[in-house]
C-alpha atoms as a PDB file:
ATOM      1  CA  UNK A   1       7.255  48.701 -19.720  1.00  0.00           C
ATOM      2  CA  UNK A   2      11.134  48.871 -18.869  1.00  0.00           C
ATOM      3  CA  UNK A   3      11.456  45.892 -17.179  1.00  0.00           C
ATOM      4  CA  UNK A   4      14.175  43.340 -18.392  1.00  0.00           C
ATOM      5  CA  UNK A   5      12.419  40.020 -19.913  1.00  0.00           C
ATOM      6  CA  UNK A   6      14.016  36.838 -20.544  1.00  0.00           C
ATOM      7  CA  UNK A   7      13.456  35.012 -23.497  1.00  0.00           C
ATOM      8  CA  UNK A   8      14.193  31.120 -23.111  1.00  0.00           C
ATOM      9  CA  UNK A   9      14.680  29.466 -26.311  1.00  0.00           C
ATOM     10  CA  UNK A  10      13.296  26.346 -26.533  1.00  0.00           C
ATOM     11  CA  UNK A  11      13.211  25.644 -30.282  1.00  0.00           C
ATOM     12  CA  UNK A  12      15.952  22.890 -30.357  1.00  0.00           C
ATOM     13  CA  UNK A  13      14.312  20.751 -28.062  1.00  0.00           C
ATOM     14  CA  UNK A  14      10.931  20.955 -27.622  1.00  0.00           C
ATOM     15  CA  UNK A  15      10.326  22.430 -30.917  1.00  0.00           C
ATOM     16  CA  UNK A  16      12.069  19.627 -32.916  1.00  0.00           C
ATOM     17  CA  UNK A  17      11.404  17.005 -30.107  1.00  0.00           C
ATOM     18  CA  UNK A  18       7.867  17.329 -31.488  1.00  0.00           C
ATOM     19  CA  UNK A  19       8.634  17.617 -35.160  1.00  0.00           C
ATOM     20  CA  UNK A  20       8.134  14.260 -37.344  1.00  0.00           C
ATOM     21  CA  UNK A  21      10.730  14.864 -39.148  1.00  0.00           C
ATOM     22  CA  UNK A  22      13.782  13.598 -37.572  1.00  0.00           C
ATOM     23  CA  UNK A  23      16.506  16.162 -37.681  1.00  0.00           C
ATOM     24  CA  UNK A  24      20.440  15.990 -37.391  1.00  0.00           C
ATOM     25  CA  UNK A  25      22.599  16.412 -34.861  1.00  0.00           C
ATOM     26  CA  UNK A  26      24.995  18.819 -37.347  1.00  0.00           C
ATOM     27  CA  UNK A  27      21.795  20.346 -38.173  1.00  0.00           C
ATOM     28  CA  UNK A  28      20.340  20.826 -34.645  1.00  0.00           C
ATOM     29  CA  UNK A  29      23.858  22.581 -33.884  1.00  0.00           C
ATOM     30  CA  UNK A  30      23.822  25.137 -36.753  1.00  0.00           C
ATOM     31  CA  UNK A  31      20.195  26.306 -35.712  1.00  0.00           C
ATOM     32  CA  UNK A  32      21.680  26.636 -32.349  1.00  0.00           C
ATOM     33  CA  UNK A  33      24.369  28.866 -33.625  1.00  0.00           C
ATOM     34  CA  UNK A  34      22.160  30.906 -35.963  1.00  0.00           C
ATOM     35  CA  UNK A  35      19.978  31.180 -32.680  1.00  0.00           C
ATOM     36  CA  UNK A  36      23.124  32.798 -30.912  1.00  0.00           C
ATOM     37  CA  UNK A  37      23.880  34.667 -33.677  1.00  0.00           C
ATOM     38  CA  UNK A  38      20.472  36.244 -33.284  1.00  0.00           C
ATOM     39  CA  UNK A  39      21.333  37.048 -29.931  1.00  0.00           C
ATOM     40  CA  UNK A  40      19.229  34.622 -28.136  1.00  0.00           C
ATOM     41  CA  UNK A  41      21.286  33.906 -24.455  1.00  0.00           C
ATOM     42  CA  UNK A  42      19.370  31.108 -23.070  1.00  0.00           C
ATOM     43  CA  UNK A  43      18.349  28.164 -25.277  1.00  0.00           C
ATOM     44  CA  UNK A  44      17.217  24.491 -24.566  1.00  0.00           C
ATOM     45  CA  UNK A  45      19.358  22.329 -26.814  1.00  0.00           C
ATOM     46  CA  UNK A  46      18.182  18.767 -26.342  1.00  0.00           C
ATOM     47  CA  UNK A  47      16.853  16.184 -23.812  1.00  0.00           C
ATOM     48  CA  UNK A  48      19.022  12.938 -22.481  1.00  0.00           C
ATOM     49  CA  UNK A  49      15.705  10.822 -22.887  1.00  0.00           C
ATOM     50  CA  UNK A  50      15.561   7.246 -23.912  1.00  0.00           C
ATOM     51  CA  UNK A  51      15.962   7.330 -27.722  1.00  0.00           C
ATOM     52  CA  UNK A  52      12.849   5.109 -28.322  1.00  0.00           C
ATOM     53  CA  UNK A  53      10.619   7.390 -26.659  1.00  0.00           C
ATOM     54  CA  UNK A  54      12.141  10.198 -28.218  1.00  0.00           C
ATOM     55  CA  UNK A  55      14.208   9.681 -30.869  1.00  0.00           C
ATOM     56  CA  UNK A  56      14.293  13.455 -32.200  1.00  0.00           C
ATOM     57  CA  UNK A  57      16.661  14.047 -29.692  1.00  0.00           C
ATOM     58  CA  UNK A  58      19.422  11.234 -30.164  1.00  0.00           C
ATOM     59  CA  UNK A  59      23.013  12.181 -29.564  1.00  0.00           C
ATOM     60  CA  UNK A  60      21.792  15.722 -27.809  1.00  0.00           C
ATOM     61  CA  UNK A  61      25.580  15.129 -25.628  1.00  0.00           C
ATOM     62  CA  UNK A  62      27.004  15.851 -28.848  1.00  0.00           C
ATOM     63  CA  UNK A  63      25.123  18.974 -29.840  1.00  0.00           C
ATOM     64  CA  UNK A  64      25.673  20.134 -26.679  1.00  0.00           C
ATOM     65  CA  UNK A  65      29.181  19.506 -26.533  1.00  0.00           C
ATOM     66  CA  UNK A  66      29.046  21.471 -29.922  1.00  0.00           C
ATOM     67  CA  UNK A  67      27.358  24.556 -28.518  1.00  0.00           C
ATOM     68  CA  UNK A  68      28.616  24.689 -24.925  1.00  0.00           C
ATOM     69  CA  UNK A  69      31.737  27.475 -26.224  1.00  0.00           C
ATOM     70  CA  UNK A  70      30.372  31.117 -25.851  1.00  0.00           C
ATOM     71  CA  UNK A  71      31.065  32.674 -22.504  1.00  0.00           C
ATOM     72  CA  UNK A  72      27.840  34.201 -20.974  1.00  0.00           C
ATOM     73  CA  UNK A  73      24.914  31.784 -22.852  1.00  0.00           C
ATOM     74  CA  UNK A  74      22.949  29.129 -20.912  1.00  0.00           C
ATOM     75  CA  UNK A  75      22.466  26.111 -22.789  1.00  0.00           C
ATOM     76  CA  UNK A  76      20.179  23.814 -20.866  1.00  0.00           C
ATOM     77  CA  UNK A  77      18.745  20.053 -21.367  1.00  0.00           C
ATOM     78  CA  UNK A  78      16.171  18.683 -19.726  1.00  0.00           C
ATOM     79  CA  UNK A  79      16.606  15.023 -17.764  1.00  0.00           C
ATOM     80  CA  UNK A  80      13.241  12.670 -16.596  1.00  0.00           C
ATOM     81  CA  UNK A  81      15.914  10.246 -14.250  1.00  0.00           C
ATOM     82  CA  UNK A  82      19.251   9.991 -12.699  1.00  0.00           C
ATOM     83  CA  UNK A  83      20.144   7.931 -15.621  1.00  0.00           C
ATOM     84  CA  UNK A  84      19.886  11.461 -17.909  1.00  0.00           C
ATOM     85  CA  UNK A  85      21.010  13.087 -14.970  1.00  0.00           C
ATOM     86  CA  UNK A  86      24.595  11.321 -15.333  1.00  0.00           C
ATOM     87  CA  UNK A  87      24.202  11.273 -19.049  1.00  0.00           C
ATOM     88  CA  UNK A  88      23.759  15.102 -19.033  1.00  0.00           C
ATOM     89  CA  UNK A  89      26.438  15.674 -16.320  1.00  0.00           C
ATOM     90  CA  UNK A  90      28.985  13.204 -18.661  1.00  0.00           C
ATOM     91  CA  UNK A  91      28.171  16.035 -21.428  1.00  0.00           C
ATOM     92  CA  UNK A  92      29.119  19.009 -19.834  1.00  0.00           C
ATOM     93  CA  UNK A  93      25.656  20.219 -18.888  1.00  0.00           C
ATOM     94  CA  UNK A  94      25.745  23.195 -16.262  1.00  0.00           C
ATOM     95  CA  UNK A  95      21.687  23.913 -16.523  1.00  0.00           C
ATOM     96  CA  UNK A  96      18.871  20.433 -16.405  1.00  0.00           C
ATOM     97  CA  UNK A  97      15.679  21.030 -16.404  1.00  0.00           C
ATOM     98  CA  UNK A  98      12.655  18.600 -15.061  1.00  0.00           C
ATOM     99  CA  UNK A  99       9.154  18.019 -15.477  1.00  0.00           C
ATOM    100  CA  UNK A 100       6.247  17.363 -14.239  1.00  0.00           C
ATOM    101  CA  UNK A 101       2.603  17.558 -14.780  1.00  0.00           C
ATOM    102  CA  UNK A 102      -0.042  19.427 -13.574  1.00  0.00           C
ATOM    103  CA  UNK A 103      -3.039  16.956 -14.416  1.00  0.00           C
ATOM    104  CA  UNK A 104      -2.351  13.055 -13.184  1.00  0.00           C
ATOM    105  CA  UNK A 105      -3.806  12.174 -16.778  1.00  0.00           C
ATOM    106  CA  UNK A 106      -1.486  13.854 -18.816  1.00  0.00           C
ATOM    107  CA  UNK A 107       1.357  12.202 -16.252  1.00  0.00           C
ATOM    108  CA  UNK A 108       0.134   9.257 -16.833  1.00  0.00           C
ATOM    109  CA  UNK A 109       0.251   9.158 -20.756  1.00  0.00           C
ATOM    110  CA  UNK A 110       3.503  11.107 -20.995  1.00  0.00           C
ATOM    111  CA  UNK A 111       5.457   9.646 -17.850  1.00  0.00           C
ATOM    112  CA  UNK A 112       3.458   6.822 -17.323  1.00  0.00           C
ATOM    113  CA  UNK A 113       3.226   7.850 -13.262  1.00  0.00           C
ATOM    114  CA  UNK A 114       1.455   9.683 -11.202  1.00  0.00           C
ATOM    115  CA  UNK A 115       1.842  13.581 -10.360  1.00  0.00           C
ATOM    116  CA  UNK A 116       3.552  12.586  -6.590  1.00  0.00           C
ATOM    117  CA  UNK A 117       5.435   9.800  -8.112  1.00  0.00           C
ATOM    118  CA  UNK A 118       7.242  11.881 -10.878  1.00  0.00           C
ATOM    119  CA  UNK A 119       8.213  13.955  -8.174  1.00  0.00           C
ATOM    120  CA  UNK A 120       9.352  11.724  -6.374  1.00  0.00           C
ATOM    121  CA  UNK A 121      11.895  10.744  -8.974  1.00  0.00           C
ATOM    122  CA  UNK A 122      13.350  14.226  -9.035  1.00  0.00           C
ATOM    123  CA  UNK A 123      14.129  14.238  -5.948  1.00  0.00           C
ATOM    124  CA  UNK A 124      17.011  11.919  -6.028  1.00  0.00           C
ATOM    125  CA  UNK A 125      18.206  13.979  -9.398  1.00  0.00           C
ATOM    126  CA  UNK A 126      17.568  17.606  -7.815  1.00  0.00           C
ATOM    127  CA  UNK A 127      20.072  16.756  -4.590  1.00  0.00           C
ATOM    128  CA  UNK A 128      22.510  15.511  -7.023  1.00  0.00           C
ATOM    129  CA  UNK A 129      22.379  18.663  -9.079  1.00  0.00           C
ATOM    130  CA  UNK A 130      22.512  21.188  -6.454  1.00  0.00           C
ATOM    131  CA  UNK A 131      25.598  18.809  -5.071  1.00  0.00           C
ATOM    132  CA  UNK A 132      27.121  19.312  -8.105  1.00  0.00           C
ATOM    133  CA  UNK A 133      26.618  23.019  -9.056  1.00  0.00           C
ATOM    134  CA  UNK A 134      24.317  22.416 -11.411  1.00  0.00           C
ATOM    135  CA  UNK A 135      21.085  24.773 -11.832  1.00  0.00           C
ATOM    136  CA  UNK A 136      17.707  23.336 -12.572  1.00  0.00           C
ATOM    137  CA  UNK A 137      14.820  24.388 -13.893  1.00  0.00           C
ATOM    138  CA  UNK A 138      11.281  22.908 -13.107  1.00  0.00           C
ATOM    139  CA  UNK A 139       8.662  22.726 -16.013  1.00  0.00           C
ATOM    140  CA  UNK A 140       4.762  22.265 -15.405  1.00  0.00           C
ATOM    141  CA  UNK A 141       2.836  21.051 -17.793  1.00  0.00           C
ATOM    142  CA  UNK A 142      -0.783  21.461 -18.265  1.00  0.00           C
ATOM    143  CA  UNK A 143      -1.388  24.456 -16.618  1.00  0.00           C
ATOM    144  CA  UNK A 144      -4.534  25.662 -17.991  1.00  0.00           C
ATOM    145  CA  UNK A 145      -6.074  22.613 -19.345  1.00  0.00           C
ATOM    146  CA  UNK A 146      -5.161  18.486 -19.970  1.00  0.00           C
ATOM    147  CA  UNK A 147      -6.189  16.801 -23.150  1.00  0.00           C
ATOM    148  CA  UNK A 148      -7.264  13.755 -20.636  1.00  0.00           C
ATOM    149  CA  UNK A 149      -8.515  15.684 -17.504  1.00  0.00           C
ATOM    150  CA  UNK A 150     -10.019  18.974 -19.001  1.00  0.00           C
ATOM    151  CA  UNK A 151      -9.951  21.824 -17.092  1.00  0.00           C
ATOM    152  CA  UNK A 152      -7.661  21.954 -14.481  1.00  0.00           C
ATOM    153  CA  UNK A 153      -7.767  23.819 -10.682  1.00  0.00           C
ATOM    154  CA  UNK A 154      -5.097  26.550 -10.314  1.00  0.00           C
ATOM    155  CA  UNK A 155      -4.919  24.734  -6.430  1.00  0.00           C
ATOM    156  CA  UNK A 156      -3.288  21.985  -8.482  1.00  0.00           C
ATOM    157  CA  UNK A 157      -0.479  23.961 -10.784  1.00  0.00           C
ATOM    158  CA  UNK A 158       0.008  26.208  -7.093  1.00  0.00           C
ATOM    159  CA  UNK A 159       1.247  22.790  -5.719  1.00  0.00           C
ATOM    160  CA  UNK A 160       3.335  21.314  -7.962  1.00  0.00           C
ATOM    161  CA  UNK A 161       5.097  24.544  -8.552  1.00  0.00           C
ATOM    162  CA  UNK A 162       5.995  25.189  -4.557  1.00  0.00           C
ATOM    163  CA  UNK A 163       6.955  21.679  -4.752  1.00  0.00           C
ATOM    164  CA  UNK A 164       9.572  22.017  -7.244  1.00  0.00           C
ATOM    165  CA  UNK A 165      10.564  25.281  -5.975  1.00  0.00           C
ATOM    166  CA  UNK A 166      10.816  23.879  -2.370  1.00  0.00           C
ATOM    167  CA  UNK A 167      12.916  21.303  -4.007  1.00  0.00           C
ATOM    168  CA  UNK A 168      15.908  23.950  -5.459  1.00  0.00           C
ATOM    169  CA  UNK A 169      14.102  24.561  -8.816  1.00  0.00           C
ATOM    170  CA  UNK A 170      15.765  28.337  -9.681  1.00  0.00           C
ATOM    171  CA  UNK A 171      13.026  28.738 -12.106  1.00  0.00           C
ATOM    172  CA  UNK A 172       9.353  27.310 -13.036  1.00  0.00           C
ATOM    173  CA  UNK A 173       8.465  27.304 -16.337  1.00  0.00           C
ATOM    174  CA  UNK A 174       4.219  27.291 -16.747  1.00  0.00           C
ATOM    175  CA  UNK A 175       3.018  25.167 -19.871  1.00  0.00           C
ATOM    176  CA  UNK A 176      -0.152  25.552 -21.380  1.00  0.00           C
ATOM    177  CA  UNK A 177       0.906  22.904 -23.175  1.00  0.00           C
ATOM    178  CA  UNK A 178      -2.498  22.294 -25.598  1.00  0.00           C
ATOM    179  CA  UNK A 179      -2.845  25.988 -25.649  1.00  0.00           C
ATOM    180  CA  UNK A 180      -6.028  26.255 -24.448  1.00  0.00           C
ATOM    181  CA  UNK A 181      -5.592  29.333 -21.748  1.00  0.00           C
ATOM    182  CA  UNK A 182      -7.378  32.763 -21.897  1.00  0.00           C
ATOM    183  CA  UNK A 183      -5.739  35.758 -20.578  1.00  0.00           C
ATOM    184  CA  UNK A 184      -8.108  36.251 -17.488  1.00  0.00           C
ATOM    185  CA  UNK A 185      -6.988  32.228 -16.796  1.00  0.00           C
ATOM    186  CA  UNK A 186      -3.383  33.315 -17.083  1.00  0.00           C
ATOM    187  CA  UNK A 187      -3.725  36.259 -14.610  1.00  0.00           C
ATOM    188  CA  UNK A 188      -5.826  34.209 -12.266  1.00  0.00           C
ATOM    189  CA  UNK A 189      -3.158  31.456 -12.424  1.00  0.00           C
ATOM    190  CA  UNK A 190      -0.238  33.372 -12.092  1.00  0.00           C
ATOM    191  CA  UNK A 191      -1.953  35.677  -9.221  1.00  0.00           C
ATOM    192  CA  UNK A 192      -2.284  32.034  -7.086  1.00  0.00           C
ATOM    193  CA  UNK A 193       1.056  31.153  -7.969  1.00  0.00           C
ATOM    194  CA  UNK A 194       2.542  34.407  -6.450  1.00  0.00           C
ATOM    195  CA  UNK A 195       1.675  33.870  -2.908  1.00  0.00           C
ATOM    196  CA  UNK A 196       4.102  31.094  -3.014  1.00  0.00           C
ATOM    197  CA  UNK A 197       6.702  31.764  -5.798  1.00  0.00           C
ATOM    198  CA  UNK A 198       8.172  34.582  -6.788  1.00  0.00           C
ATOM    199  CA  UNK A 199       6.674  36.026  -9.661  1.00  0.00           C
ATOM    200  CA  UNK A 200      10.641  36.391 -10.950  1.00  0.00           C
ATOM    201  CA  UNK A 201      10.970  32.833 -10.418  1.00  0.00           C
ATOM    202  CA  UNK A 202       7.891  32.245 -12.778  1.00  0.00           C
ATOM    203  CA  UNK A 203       8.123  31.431 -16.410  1.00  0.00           C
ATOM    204  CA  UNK A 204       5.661  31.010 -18.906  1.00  0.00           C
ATOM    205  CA  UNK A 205       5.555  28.857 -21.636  1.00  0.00           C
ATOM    206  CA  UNK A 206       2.409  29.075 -23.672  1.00  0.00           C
ATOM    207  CA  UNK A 207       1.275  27.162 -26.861  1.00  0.00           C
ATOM    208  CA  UNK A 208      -0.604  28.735 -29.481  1.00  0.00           C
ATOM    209  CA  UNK A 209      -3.182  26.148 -30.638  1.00  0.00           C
ATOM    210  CA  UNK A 210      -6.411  28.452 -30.042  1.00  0.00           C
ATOM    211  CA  UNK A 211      -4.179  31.803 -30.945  1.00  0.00           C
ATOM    212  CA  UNK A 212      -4.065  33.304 -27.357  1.00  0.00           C
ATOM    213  CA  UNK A 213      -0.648  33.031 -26.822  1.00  0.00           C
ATOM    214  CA  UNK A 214       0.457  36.084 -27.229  1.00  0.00           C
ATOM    215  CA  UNK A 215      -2.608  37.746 -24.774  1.00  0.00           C
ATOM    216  CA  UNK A 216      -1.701  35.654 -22.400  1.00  0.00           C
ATOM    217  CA  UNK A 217       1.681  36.608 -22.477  1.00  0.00           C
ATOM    218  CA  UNK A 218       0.756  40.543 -21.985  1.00  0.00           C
ATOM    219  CA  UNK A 219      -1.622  39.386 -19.391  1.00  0.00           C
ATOM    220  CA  UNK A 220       1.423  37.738 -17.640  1.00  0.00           C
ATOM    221  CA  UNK A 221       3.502  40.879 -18.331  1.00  0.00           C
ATOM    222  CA  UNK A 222       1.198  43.000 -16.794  1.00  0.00           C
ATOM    223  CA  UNK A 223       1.052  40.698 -13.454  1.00  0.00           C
ATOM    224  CA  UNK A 224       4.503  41.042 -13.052  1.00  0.00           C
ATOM    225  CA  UNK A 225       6.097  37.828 -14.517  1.00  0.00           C
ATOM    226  CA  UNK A 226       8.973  38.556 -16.853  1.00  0.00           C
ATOM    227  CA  UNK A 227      10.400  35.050 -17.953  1.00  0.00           C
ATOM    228  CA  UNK A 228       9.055  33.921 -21.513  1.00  0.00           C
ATOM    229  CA  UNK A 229       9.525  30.106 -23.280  1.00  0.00           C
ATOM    230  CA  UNK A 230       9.412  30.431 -26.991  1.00  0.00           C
ATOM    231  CA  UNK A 231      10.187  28.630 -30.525  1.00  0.00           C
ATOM    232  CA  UNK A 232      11.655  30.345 -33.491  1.00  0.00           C
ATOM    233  CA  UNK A 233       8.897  29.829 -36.290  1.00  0.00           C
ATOM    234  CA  UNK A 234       6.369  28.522 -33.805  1.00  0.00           C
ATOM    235  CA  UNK A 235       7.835  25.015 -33.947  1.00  0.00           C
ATOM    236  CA  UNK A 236       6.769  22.232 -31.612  1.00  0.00           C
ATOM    237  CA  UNK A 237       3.799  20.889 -30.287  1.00  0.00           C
ATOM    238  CA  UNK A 238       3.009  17.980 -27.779  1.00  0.00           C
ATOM    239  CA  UNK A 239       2.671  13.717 -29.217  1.00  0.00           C
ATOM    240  CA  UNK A 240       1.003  13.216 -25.604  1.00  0.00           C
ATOM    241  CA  UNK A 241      -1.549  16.158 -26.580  1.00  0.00           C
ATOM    242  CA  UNK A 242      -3.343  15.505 -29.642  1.00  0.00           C
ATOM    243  CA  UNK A 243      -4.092  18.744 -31.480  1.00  0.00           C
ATOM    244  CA  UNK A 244      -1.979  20.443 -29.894  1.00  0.00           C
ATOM    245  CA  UNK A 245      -0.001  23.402 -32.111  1.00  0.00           C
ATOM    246  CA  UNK A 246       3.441  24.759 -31.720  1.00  0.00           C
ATOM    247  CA  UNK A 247       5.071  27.372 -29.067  1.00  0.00           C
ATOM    248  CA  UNK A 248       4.438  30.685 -29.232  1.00  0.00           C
ATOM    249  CA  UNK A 249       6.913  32.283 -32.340  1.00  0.00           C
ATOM    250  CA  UNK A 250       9.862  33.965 -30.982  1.00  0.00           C
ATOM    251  CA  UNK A 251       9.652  36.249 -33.687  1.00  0.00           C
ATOM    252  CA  UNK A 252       6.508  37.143 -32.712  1.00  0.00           C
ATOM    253  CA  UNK A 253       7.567  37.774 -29.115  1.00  0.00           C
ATOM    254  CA  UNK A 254      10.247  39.950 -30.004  1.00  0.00           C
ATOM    255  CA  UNK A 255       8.027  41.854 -32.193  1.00  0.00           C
ATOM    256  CA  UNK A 256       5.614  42.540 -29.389  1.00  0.00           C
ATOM    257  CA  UNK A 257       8.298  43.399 -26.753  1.00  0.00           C
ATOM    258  CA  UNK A 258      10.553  45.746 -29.204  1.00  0.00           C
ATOM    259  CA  UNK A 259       7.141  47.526 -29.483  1.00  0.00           C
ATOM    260  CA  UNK A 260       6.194  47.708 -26.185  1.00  0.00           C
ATOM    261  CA  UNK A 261      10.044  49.764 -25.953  1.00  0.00           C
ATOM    262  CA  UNK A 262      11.000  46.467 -23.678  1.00  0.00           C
ATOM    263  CA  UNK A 263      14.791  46.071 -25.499  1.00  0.00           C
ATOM    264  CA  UNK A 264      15.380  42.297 -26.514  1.00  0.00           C
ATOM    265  CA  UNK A 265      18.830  42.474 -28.197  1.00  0.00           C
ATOM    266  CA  UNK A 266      17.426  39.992 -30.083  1.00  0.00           C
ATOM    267  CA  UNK A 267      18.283  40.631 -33.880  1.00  0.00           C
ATOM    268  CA  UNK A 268      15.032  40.128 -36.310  1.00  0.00           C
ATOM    269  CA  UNK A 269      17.121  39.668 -39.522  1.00  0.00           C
ATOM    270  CA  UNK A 270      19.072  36.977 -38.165  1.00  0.00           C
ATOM    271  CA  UNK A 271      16.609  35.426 -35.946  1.00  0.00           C
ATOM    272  CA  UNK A 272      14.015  34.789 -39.299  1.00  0.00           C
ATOM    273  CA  UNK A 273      16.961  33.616 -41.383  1.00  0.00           C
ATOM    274  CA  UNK A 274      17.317  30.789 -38.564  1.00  0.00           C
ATOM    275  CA  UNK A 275      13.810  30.079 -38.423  1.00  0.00           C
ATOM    276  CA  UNK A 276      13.869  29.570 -42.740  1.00  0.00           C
ATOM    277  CA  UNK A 277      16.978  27.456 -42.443  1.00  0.00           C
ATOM    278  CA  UNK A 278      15.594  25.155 -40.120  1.00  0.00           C
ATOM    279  CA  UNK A 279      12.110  25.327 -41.851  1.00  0.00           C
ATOM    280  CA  UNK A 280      13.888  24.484 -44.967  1.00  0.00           C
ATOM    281  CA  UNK A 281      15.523  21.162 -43.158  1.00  0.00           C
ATOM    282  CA  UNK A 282      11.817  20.622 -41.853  1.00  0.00           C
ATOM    283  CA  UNK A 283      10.256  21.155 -45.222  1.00  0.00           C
ATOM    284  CA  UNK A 284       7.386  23.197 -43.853  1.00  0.00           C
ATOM    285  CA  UNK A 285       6.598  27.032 -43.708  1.00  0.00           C
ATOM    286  CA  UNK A 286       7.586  28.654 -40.556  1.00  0.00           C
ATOM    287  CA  UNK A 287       4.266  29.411 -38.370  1.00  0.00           C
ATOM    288  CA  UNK A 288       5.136  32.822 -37.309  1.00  0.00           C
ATOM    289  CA  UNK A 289       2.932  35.394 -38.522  1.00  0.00           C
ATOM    290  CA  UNK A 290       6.001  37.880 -38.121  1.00  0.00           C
ATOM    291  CA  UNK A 291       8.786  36.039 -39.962  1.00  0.00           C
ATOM    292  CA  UNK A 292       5.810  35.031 -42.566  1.00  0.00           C
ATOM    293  CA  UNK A 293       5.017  38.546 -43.079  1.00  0.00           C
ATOM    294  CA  UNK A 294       8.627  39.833 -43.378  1.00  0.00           C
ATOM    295  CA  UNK A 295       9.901  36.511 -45.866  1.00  0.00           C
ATOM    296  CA  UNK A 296       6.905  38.122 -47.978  1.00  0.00           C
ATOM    297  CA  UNK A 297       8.283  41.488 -47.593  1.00  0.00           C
ATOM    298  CA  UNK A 298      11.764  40.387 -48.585  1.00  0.00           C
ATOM    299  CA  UNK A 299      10.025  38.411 -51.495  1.00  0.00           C
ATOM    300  CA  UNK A 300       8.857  41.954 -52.928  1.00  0.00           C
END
């Protein structure tokens, strides 16, 4: 496989969004950095959400006023309302991303709406964007199974997609956000999805709770789709999703790709010494079985 793949970064936000412990802005920033270092081009930094539903992410205009310096890097932040919208826009922001849900019980419990009425919201904050110059990028959640609704139809993720797409969304990121998807469910999804996106336009964003993350992810490869969400050391997981586990590890991508001769640029060394420093500000082990098995190596 030759093909280029994109690896979004999504660590900083909904990695540490979903972390209990509460973590700086100065120290947000320096994993950011570490994650450039690394050679990581396109990383979500925060999320201009209300700071009591979310309070990981207070003062994310500040870390991304911090980061927003190196020519060529993406650095994107996702918005639920015009309110983050203008908060985001204030803050320099030249990539937003939005959400919605796949399932109308997950919406419910996350966004407290419906599936039509959170898009309905965008809207409004889509027009403004593409007004404005400013990219966005749509997220799904739920795409292979809700924590409230069970399984769920790929009819349903096929419709919310288009409908962000339809909207301007340059980019669709697919959650199987309690990490319950198979790789013949990925295929199957993705293989709906393409009569109405293209399969460049599709990301995937896959948790590992049940350990299939990474078979998914070659299923998706093989289909065609070449856009990949991950956390360095696995972080993350979902408070609306109980039992839910962490992204898939970055490291653990770039191990896979590298050895599949698909060039990353991505630099191992530095990419596991961000995952330990953040770990370290976390206070837990990082979950990747790659940068576990090379700290051991190091270790002797």
């Amino acid at each position: 496989m030759s093909d280029q793949v994109c690896i979004v970064e999504v660590g900083p936000r909904d990695g540490l969004q979903n972390e209990k412990t509460p973590v700086s802005a100065e120290a947000r920033i320096a994993f950011i950095e570490n994650l450039v270092k690394a050679g990581l081009h396109t990383i979500e930094v925060g999320s201009f959400v209300s700071p009591k539903a979310i309070p990981q992410m207070v003062n994310s205009d500040q870390v991304l006023r911090a980061v927003d310096h190196h020519p060529g890097y993406e650095f994107h932040v996702l918005v639920p309302n015009e309110k983050g919208y203008e908060a985001a826009k204030a803050a320099g922001a030249k990539v937003i991303a939005v959400f919605a849900s796949a399932s109308e019980g997950f919406s419910k419990a996350n966004i407290n709406c419906t599936v039509a009425e959170s898009i309905q919201r965008f809207v409004p904050v889509i027009e403004r964007a593409k007004a404005d110059g400013i990219k966005v990028r749509g997220y799904v959640s739920c795409v292979l199974g809700c924590p409230y609704d069970g399984e769920v139809k790929p009819s349903a993720v096929v419709d919310v997609t288009k409908k962000l797409w339809d909207l301007g969304c340059y980019e669709v990121s697919l959650g199987d956000t309690i990490g319950v998807g198979t790789p013949s469910k990925a295929r199957q999804l993705l293989r709906a999805l393409a009569t109405e996106v293209p399969m460049k336009n599709l990301g995937m964003h896959f948790h590992d709770t049940y350990g299939q993350a990474l078979a998914n992810l070659y299923a998706g490869l093989e289909e065609g789709a070449r856009v990949i969400d991950s956390a360095a050391g696995g972080l993350g997981g979902c408070p609306y999703a109980p039992g839910a586990t962490g992204n898939v590890a970055t490291e653990d991508v770039v191990y896979m790709l590298e050895g599949m001769g698909v060039a990353t640029g991505v630099d191992m060394k530095q990419l596991v010494a961000a995952t330990n420093d953040i770990a370290k500000v976390l206070g837990k082990s990082p979950v990747s079985r790659v940068a576990s098995a090379l700290n051991a190596k190091a270790r002797g």
